[in-house]
Protein backbone atom coordinates (compact mmCIF):
# COMPACT_ATOMS: atom_id res chain seq x y z
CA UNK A 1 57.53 109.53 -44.15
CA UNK A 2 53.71 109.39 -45.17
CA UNK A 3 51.63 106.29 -42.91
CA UNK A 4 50.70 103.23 -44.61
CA UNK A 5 47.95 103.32 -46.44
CA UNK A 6 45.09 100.49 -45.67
CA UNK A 7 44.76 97.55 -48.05
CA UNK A 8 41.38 96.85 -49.42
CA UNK A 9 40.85 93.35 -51.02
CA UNK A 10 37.99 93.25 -53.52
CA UNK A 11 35.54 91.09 -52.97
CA UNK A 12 33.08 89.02 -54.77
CA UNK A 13 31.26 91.90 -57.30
CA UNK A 14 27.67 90.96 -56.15
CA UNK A 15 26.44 93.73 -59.71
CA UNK A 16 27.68 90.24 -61.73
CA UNK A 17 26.11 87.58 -59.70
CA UNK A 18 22.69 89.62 -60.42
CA UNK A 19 23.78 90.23 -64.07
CA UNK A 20 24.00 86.37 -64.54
CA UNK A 21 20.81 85.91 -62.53
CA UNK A 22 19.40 88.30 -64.72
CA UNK A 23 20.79 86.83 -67.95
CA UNK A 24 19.37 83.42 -66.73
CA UNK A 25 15.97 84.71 -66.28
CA UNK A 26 15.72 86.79 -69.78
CA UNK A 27 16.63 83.07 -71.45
CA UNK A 28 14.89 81.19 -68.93
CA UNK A 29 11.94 79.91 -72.15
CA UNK A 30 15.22 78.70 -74.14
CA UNK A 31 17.07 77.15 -71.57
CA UNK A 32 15.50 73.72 -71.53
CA UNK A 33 15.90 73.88 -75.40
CA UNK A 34 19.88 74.46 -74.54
CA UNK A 35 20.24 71.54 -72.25
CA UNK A 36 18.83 69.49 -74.52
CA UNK A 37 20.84 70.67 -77.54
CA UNK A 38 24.14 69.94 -75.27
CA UNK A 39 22.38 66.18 -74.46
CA UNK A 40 22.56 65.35 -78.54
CA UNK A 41 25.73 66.66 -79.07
CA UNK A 42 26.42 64.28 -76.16
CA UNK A 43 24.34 61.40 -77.44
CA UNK A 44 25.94 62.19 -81.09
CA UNK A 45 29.79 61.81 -79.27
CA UNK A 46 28.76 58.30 -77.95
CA UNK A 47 27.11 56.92 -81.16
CA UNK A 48 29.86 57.46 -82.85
CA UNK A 49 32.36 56.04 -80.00
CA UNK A 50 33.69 59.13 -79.03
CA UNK A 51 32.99 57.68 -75.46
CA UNK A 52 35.27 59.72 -72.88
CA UNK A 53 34.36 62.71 -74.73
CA UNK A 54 30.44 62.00 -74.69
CA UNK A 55 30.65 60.62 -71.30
CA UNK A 56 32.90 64.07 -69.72
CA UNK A 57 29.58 66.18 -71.73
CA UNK A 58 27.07 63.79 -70.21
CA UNK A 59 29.00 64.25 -66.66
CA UNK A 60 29.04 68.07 -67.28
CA UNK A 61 25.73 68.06 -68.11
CA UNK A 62 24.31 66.31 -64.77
CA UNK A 63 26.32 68.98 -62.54
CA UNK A 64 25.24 71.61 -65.01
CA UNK A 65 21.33 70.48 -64.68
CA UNK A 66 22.04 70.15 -60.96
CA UNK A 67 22.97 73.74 -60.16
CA UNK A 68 20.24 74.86 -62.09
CA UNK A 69 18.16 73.11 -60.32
CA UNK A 70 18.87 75.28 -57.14
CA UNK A 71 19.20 78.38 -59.19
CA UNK A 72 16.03 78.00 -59.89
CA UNK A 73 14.52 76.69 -56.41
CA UNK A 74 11.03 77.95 -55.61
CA UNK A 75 10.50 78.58 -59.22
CA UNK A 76 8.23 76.66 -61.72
CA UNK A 77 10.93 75.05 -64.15
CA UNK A 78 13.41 73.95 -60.94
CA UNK A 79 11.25 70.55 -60.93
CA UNK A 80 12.11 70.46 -64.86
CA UNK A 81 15.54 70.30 -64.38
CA UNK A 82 15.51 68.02 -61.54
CA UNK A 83 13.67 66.03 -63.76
CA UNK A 84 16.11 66.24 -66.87
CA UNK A 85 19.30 65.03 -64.60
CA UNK A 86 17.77 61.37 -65.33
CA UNK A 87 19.17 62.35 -68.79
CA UNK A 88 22.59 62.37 -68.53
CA UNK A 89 22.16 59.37 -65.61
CA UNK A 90 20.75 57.09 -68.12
CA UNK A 91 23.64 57.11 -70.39
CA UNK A 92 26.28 57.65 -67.62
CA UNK A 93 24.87 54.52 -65.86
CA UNK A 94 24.76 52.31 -69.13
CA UNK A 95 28.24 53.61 -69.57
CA UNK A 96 30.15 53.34 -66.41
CA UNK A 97 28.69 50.07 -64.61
CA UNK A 98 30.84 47.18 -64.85
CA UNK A 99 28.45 45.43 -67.09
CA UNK A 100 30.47 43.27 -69.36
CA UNK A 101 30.39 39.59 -67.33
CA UNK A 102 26.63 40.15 -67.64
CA UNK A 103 24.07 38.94 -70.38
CA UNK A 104 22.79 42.05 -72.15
CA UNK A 105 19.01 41.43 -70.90
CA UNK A 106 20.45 42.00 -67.70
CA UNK A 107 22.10 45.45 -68.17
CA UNK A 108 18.38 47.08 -68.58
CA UNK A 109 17.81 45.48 -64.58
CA UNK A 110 21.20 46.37 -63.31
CA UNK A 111 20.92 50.22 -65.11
CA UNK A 112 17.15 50.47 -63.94
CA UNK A 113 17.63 50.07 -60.22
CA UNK A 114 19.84 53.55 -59.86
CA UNK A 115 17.32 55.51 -62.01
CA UNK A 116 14.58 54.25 -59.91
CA UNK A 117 15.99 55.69 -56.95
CA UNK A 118 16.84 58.67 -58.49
CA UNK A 119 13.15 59.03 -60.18
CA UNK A 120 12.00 58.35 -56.49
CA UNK A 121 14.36 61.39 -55.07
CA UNK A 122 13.23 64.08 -58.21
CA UNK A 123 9.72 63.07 -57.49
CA UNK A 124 9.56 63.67 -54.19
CA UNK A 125 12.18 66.71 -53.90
CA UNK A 126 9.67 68.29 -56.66
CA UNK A 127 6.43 67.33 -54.23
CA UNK A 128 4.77 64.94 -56.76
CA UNK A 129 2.28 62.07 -55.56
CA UNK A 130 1.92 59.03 -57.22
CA UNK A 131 -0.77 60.39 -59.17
CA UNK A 132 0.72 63.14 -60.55
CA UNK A 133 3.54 61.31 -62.21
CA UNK A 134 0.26 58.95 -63.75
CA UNK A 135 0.66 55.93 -61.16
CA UNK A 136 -3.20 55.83 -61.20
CA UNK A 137 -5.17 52.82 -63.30
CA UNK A 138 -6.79 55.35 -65.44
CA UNK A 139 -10.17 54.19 -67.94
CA UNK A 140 -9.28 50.38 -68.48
CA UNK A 141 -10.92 50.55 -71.97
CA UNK A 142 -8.64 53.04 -73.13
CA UNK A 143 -5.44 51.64 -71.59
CA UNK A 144 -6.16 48.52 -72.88
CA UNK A 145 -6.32 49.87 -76.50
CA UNK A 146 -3.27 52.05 -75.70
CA UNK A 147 -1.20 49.02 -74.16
CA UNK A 148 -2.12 46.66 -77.66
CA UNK A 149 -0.56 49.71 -79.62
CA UNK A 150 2.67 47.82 -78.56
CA UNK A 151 2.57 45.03 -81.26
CA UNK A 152 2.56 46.69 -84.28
CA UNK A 153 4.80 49.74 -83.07
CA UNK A 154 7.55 46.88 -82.21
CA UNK A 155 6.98 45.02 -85.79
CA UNK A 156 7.65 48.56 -87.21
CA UNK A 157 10.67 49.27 -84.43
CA UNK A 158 12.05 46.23 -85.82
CA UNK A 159 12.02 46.55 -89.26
CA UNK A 160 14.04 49.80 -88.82
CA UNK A 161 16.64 48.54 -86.87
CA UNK A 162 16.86 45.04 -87.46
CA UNK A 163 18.60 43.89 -83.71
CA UNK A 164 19.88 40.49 -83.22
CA UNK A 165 17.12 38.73 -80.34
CA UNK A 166 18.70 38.68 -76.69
CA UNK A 167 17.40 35.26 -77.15
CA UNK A 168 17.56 32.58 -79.82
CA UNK A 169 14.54 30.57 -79.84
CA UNK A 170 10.88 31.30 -78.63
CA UNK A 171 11.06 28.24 -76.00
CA UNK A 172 8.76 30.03 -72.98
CA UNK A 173 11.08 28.50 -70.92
CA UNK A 174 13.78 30.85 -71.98
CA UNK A 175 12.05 33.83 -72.89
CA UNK A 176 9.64 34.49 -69.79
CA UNK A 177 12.55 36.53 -67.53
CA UNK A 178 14.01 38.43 -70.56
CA UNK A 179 10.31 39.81 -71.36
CA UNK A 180 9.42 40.63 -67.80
CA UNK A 181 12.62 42.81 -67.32
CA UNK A 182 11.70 44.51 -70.74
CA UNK A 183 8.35 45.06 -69.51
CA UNK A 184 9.26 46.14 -65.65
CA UNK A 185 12.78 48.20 -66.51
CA UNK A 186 12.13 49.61 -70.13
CA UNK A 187 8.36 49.76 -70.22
CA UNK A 188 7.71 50.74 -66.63
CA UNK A 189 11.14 52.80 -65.87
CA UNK A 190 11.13 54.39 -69.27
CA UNK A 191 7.06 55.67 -68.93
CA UNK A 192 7.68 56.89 -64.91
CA UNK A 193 10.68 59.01 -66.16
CA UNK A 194 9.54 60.59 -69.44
CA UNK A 195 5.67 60.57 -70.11
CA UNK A 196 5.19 60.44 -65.89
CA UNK A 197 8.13 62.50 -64.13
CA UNK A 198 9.77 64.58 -66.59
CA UNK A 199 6.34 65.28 -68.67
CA UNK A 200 4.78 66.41 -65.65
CA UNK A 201 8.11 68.88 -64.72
CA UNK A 202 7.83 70.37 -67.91
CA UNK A 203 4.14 71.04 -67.58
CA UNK A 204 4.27 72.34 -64.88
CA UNK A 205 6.93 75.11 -65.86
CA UNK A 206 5.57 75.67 -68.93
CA UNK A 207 2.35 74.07 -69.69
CA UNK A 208 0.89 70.98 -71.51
CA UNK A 209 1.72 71.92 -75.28
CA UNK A 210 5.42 72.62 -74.22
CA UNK A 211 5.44 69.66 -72.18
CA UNK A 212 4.51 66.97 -75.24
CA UNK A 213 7.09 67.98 -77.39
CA UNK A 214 9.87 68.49 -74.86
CA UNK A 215 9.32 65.91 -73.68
CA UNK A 216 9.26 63.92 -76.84
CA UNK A 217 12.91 65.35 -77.95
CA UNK A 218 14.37 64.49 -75.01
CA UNK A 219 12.92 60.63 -75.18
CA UNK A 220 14.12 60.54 -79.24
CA UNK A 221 17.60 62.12 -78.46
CA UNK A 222 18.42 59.28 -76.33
CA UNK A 223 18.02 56.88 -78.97
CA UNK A 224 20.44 58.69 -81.17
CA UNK A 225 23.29 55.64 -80.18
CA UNK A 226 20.98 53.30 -82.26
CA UNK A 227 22.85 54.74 -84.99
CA UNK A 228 19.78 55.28 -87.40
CA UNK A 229 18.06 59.08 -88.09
CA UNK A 230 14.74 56.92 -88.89
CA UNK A 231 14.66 55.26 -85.99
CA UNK A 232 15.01 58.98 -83.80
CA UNK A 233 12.16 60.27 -86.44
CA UNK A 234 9.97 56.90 -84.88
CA UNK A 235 10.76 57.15 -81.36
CA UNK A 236 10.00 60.99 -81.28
CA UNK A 237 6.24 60.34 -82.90
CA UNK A 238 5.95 57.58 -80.80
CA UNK A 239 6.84 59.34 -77.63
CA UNK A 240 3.88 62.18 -79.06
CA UNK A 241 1.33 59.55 -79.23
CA UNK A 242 2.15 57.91 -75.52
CA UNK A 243 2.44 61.54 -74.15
CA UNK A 244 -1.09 62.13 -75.26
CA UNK A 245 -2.49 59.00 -74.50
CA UNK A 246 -1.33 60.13 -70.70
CA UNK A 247 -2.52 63.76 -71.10
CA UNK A 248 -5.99 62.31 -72.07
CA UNK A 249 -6.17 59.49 -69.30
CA UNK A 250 -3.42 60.92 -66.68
CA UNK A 251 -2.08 57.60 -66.01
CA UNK A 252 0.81 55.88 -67.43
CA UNK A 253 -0.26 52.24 -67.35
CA UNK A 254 -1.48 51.43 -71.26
CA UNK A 255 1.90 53.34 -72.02
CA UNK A 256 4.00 51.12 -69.75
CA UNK A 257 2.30 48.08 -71.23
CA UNK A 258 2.41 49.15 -74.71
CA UNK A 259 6.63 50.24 -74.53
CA UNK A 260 6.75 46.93 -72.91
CA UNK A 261 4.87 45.27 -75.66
CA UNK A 262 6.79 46.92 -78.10
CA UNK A 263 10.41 45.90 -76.71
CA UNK A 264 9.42 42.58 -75.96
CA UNK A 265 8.37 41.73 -79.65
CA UNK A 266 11.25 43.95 -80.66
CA UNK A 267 14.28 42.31 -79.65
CA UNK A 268 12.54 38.34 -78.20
CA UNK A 269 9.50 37.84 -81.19
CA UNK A 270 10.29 39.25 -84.38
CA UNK A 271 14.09 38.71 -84.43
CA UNK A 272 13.15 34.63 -83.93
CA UNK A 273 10.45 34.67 -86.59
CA UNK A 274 11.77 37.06 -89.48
């Protein structure tokens, strides 16, 4: 009667953990480019009300952008994709909050307050100061030109899309709140994220050239649910113009101004006058 032979349970092959750490590194250049084909496709499910199956992709996409994150810890594009995970939270947030008792001015406050925190946590996980994410004054001359670019971009916003105002009327009375949370939670959050946080991420893995036009697709992708290819077309040369204004000055407050400028007189001003 031969003895029992010992039983040997294979483990974990490490040769295919460093195959697919290998594989990420050869298409480390593209990968950005992936993530953010995977964010339209997403952004293309929810415009056209596909919403669980946008949302699961947008949920996917956060854990997805998460782990590679700490794949890529210690190396120059892990602030990147900390940076991109505001992504997916932007439309998961505008998605999932319990938003409906609630005028629609208010969703952009409610929605803003999580991304701040998170913009807060991928700032300082990544080791940015205020300054590096532009919240410095910059040359007043040339924010102030900047921040006036707001009024005609938002005439020519709203002659694309034609929105219905989020007030009726131009009473001050009525229309001083609605144009301060424009200004503070789509003007301010919207600049820290893209042209401050996620501009300087992708600069820093990859330099300034690759940083302006990530940057930008991301930014027009996102407006995909507006349901109009001209309108994506505007927001992405927009986003190239306020991306250079804040390579040129390094600070995003003529930027912030100017988004705000052009959402206030996009959805309170022109609505009530044409």
């Amino acid at each position: 009667m031969s003895s029992p032979q010992p039983i040997y349970q294979a483990g974990p092959d490490p040769r295919g953990a460093s195959r697919f750490k290998a594989f990420l590194k050869g298409q480390g250049e593209f990968l950005p480019w992936y993530y953010g084909v995977l964010l339209t496709v997403a952004e293309i499910l929810t415009a056209l009300m596909y919403i669980p199956a946008g949302l699961a992709l947008h949920f996917s996409l956060l854990i997805l952008l998460i782990l590679q994150a700490a794949l890529e810890a210690g190396q120059p594009r892990h602030a990147l994709y900390q940076a991109l995970t505001l992504a997916p939270l932007t439309r998961i947030m505008s998605l999932t909050l319990p938003l409906g008792n609630f005028p629609l001015v208010w969703w952009y406050a409610i929605t803003s307050l999580p991304l701040l925190a998170a913009a807060w946590a991928a700032a300082a996980l990544s080791g940015f100061k205020a300054a590096d994410v532009g919240l410095v004054l910059g040359r007043p001359g040339r924010q102030v030109l900047v921040a006036l670019s707001g009024l005609p971009l938002g005439l020519m916003e709203y002659l694309i899309l034609r929105p219905r105002p989020l007030v009726a009327g131009l009473d001050f009375r009525h229309l001083w709140l609605p144009a301060l949370i424009l200004l503070i939670c789509t003007g301010f959050m919207e600049e820290l994220v893209f042209r401050g946080l996620i501009m300087r991420a992708a600069t820093v893995a990859a330099g300034p050239r690759f940083a302006l036009y990530y940057m930008s697709f991301i930014f027009a992708i996102l407006h995909i649910t507006h349901r109009s290819v001209l309108d994506v077309f505007f927001v992405f040369a927009v986003a190239l113009f306020f991306g250079w204004a804040v390579q040129k000055d390094r600070s995003i407050l003529g930027v912030t101004l100017a988004h705000g400028l052009t959402n206030i007189t996009l959805y309170l001003i022109w609505p009530n006058l044409l």
